[in-house]
N, C-alpha and C. Protein backbone atom coordinates (compact mmCIF):
# COMPACT_ATOMS: atom_id res chain seq x y z
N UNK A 1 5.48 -12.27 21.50
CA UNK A 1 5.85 -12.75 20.18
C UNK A 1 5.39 -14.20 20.05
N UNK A 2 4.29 -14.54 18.67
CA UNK A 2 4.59 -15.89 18.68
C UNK A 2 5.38 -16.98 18.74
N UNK A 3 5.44 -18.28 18.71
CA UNK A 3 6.22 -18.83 18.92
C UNK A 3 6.55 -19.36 16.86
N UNK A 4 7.61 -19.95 16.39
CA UNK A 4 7.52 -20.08 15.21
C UNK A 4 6.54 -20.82 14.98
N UNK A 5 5.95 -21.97 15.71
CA UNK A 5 5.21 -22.91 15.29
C UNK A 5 3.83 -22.74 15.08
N UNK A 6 3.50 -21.23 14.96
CA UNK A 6 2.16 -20.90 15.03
C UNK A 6 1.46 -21.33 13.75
N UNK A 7 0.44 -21.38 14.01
CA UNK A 7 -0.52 -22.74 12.97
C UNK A 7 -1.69 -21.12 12.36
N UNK A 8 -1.31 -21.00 11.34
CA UNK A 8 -2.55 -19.60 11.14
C UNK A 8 -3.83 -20.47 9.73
N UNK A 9 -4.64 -20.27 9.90
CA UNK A 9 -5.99 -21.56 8.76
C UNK A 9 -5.72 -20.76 7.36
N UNK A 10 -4.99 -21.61 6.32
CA UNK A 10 -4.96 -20.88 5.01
C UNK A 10 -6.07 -20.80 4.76
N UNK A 11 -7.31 -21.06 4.86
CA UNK A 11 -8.55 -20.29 4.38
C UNK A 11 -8.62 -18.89 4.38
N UNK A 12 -8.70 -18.52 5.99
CA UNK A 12 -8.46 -17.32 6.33
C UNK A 12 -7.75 -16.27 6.25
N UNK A 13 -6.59 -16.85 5.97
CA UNK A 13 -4.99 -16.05 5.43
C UNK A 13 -5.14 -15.45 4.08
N UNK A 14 -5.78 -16.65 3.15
CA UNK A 14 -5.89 -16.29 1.53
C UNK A 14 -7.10 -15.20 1.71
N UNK A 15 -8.39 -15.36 2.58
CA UNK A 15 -9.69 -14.52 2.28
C UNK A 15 -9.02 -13.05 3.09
N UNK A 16 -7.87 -12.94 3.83
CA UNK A 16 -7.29 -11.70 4.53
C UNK A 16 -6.78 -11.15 3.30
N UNK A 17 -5.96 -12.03 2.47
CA UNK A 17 -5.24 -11.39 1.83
C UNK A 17 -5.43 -11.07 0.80
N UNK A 18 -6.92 -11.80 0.14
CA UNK A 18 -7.38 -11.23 -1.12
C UNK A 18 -8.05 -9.55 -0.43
N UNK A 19 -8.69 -9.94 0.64
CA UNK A 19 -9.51 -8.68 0.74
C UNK A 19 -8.20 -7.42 0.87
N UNK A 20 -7.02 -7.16 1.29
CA UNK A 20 -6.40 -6.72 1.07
C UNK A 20 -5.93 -6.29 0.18
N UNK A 21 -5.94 -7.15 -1.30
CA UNK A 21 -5.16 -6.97 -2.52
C UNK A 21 -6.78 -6.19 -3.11
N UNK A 22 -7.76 -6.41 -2.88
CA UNK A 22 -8.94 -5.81 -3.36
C UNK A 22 -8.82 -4.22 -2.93
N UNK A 23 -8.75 -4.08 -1.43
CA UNK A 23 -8.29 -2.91 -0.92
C UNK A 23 -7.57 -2.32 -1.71
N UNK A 24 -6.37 -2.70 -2.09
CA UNK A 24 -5.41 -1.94 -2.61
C UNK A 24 -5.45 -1.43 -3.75
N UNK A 25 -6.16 -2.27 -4.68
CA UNK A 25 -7.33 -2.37 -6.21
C UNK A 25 -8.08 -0.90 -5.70
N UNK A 26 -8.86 -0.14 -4.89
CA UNK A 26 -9.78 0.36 -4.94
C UNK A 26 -9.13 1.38 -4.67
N UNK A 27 -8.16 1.31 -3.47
CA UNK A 27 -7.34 3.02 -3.30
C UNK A 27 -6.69 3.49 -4.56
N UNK A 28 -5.94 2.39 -4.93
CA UNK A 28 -5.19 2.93 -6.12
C UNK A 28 -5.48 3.24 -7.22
N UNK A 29 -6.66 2.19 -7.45
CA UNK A 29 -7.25 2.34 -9.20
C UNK A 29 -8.40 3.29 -9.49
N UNK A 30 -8.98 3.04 -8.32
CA UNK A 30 -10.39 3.55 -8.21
C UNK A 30 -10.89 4.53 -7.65
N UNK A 31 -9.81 4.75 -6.60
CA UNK A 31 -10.02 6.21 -5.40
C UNK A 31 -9.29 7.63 -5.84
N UNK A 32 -7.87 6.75 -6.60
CA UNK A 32 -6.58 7.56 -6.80
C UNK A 32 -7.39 8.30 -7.93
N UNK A 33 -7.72 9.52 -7.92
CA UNK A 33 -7.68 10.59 -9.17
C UNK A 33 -6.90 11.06 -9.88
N UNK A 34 -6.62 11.93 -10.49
CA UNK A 34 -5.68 12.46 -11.71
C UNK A 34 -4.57 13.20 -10.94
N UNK A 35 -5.09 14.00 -9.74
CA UNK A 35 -4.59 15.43 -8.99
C UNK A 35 -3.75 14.70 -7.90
N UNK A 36 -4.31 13.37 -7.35
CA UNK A 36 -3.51 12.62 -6.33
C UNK A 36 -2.30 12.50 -7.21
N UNK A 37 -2.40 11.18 -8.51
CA UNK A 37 -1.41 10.62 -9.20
C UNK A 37 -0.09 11.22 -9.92
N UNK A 38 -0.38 12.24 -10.23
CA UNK A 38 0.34 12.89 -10.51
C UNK A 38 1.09 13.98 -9.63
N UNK A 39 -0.02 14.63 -9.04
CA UNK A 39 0.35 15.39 -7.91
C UNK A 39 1.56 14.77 -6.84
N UNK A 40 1.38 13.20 -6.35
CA UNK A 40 2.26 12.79 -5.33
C UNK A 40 3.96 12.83 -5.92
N UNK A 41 3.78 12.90 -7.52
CA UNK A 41 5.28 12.34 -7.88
C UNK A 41 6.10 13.82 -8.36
N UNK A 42 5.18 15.32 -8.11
CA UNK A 42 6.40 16.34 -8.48
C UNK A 42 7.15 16.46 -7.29
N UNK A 43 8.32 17.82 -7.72
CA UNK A 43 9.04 18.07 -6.90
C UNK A 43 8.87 18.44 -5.78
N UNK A 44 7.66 19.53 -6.43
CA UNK A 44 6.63 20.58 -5.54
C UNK A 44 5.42 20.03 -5.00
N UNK A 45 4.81 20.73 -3.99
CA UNK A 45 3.31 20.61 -3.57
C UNK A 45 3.30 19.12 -3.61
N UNK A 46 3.87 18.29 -3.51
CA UNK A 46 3.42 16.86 -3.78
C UNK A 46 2.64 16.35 -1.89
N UNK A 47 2.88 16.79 -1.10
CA UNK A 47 2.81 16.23 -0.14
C UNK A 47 1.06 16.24 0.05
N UNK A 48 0.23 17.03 -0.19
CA UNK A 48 -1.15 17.21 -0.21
C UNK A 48 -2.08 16.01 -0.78
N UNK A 49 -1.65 15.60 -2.15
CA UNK A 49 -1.72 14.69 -2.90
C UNK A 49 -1.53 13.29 -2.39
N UNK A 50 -0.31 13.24 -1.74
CA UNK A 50 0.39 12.05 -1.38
C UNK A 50 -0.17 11.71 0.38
N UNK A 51 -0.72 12.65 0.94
CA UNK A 51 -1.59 12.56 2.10
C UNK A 51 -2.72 11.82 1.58
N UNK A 52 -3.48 12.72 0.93
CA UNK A 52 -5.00 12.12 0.81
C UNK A 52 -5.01 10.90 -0.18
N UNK A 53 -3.90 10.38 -0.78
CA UNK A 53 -4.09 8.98 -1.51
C UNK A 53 -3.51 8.10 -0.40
N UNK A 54 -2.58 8.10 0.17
CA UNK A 54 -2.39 6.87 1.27
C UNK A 54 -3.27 7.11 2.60
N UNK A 55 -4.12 8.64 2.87
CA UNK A 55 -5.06 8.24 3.71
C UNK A 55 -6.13 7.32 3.49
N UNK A 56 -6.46 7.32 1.84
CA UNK A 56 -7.21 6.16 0.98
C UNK A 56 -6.66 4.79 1.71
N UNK A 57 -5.63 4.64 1.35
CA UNK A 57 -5.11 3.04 1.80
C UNK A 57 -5.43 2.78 3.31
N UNK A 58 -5.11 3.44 4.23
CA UNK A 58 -5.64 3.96 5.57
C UNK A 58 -6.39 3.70 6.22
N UNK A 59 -7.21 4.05 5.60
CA UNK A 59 -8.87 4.32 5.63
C UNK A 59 -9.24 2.93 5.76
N UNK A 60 -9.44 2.24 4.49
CA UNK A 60 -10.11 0.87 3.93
C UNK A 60 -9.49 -0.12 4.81
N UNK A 61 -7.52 -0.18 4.91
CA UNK A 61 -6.92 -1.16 5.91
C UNK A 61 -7.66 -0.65 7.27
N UNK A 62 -7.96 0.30 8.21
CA UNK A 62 -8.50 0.24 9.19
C UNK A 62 -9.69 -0.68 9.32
N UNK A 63 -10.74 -0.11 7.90
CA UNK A 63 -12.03 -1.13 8.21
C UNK A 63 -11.92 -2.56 7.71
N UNK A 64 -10.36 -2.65 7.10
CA UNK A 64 -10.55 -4.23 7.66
C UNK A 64 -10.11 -4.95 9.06
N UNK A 65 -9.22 -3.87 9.27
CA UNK A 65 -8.92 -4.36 10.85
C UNK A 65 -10.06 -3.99 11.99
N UNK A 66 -11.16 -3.20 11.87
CA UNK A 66 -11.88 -3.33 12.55
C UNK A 66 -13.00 -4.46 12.69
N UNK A 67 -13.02 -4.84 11.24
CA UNK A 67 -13.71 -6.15 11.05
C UNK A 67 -12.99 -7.71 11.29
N UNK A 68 -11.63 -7.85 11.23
CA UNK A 68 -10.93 -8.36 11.12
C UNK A 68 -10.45 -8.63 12.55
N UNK A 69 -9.96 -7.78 13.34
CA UNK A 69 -9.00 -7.40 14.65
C UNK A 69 -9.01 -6.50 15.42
N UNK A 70 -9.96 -5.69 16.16
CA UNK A 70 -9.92 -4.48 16.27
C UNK A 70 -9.04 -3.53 16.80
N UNK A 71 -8.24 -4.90 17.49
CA UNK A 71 -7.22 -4.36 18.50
C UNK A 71 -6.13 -3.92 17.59
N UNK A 72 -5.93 -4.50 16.47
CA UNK A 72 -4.65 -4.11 15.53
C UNK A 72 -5.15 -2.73 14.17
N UNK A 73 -5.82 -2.05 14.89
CA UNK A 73 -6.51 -0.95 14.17
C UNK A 73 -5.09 0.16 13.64
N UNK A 74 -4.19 -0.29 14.09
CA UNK A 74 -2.71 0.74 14.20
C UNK A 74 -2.01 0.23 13.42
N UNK A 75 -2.63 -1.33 12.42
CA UNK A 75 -1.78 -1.75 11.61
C UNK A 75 -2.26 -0.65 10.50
N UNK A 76 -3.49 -0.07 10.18
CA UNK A 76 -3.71 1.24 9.36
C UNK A 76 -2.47 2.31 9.03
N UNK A 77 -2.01 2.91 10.60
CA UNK A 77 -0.54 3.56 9.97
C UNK A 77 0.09 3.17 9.89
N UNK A 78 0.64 1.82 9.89
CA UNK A 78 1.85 1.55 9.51
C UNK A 78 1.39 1.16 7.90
N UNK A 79 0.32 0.96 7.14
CA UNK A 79 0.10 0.85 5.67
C UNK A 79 0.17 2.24 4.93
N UNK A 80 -0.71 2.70 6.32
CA UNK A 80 0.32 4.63 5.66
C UNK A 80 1.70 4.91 5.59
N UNK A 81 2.36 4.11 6.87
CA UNK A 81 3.52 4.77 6.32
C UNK A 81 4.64 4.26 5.61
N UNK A 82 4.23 3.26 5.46
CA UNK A 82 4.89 1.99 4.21
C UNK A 82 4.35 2.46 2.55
N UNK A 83 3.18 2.83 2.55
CA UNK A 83 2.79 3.40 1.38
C UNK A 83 3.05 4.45 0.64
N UNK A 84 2.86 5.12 2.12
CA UNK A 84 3.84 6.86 1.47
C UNK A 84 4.94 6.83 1.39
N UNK A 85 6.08 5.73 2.04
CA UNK A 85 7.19 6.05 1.06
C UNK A 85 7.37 5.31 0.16
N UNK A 86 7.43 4.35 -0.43
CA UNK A 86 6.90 3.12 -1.32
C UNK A 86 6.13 4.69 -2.46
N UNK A 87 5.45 5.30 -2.26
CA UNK A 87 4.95 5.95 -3.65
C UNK A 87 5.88 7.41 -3.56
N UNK A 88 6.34 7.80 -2.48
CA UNK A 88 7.51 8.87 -2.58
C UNK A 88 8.54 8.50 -3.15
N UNK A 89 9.36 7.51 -3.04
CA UNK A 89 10.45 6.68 -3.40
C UNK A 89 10.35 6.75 -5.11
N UNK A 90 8.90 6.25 -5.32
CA UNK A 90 8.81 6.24 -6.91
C UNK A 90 8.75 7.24 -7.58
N UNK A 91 8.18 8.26 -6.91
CA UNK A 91 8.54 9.45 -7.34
C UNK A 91 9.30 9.85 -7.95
N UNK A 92 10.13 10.05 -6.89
CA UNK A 92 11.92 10.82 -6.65
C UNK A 92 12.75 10.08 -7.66
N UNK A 93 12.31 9.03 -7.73
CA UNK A 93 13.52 8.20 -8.58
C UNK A 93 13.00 8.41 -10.21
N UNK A 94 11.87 8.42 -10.31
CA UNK A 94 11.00 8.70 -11.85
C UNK A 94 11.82 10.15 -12.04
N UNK A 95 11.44 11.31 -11.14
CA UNK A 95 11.72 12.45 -11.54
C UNK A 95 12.81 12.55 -12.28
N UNK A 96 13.92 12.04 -11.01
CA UNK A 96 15.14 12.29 -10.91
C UNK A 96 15.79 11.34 -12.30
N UNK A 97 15.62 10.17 -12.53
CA UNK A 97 15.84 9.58 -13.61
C UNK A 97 15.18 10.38 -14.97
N UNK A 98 13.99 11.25 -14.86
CA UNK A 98 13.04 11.47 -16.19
C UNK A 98 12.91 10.21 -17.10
N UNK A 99 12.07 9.27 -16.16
CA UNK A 99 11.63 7.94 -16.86
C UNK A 99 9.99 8.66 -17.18
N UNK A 100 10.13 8.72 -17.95
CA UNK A 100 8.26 8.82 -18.78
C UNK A 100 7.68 7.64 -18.98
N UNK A 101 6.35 7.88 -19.18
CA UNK A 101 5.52 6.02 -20.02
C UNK A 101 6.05 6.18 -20.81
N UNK A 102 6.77 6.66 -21.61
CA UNK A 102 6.98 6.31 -23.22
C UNK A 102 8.81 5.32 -22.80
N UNK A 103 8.82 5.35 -21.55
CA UNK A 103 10.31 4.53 -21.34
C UNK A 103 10.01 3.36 -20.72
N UNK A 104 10.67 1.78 -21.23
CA UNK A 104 11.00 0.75 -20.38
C UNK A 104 10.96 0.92 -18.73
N UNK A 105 11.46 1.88 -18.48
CA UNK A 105 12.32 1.94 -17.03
C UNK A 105 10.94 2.75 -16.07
N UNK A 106 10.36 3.36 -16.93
CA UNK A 106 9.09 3.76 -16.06
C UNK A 106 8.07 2.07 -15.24
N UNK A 107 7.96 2.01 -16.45
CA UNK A 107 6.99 0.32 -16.61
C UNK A 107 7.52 -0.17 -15.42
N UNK A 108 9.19 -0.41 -15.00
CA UNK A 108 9.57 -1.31 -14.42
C UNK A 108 9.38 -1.01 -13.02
N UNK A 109 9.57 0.32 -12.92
CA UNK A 109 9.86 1.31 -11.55
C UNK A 109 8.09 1.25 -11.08
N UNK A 110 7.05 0.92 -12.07
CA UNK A 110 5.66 1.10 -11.63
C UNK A 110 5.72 -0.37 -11.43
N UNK A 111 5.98 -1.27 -11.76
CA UNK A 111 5.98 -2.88 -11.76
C UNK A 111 6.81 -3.09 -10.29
N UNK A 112 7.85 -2.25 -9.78
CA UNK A 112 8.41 -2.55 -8.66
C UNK A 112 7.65 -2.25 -7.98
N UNK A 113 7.07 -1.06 -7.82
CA UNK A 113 6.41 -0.57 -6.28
C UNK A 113 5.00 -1.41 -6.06
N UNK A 114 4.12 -1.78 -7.28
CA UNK A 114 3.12 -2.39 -7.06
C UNK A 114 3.42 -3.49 -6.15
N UNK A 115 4.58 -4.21 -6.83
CA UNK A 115 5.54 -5.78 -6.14
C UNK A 115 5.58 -5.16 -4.47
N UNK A 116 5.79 -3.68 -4.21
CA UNK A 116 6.51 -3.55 -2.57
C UNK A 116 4.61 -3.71 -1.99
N UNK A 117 3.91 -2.63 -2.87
CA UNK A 117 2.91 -2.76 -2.42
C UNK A 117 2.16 -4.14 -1.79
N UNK A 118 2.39 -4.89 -2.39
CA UNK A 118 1.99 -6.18 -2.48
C UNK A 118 2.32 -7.11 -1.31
N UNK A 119 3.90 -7.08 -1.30
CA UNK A 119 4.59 -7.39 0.07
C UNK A 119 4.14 -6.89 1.19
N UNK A 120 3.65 -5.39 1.15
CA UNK A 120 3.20 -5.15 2.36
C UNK A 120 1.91 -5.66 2.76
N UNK A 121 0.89 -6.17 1.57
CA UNK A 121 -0.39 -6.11 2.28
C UNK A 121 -0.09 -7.84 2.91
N UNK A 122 1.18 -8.95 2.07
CA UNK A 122 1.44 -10.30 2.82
C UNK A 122 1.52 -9.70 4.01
N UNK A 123 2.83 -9.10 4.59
CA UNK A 123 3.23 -8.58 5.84
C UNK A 123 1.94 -8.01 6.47
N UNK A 124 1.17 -7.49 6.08
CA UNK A 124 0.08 -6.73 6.93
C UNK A 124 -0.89 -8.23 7.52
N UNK A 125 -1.25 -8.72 6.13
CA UNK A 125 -1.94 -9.86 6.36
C UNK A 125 -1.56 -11.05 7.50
N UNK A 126 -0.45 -10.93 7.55
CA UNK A 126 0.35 -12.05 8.41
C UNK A 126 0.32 -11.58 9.86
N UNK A 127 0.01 -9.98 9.84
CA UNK A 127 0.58 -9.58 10.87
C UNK A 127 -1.08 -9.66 12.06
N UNK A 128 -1.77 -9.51 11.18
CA UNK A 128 -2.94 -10.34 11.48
C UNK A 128 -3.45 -11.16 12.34
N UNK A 129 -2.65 -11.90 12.05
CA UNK A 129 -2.64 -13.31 12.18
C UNK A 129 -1.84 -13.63 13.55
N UNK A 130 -0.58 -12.83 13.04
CA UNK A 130 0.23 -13.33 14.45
C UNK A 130 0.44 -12.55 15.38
N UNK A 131 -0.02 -11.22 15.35
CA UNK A 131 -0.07 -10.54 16.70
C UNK A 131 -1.01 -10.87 17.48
């Protein structure tokens, strides 16, 4: 374990952590299809869906840790498995509430998880750094 006083170069921290937030830009916006997005949040069959979109996240966090760290290549599943429940969670609670886009409470519940999303790629980014 580091010690607290570890000194990490904000250059490097911010260029980890944009490329991260870019990452996350590309699984989600750009990778995620119609059949993932929807698919991850029913009751049913969701798990197929909800595999192959956080293997997306997966995927991309590995090749930054291979470029990045190679040794921390295992920080990949733990973005899987922070992701898959982070988008299961939203699910279950959308369903179970029946928050639609046409409701406040959807917006907010999509505005939260992006926020967890987000936290995780700091935490990933940091983790970077200090393992």
């Amino acid at each position: 374990m580091p010690s607290p006083n570890v000194t990490v170069p904000l250059g490097s921290f911010c260029a980890l952590l944009l490329a991260m937030t870019v990452k996350h830009f590309v699984a989600d916006f750009l990778l995620q299809n119609h059949w993932m997005a929807l698919g991850k949040e029913q009751r049913d069959s969701w798990m197929a869906p909800l595999c192959v979109h956080v293997s997306c996240h997966a995927g991309l966090t590995l090749l930054i840790a291979l470029v990045v760290a190679p040794r921390l290549w295992w920080l990949a599943l733990v973005d899987l498995v922070i992701h898959a429940g982070v988008d299961r969670s939203k699910g279950m609670i959308g369903k179970r509430c029946r928050w639609e886009m046409s409701k406040w409470q959807y917006w907010w519940l999509l505005g939260f998880d992006q926020f967890l999303h987000q936290v995780t790629n700091i935490g990933l980014s940091a983790a970077f750094f200090l393992l």
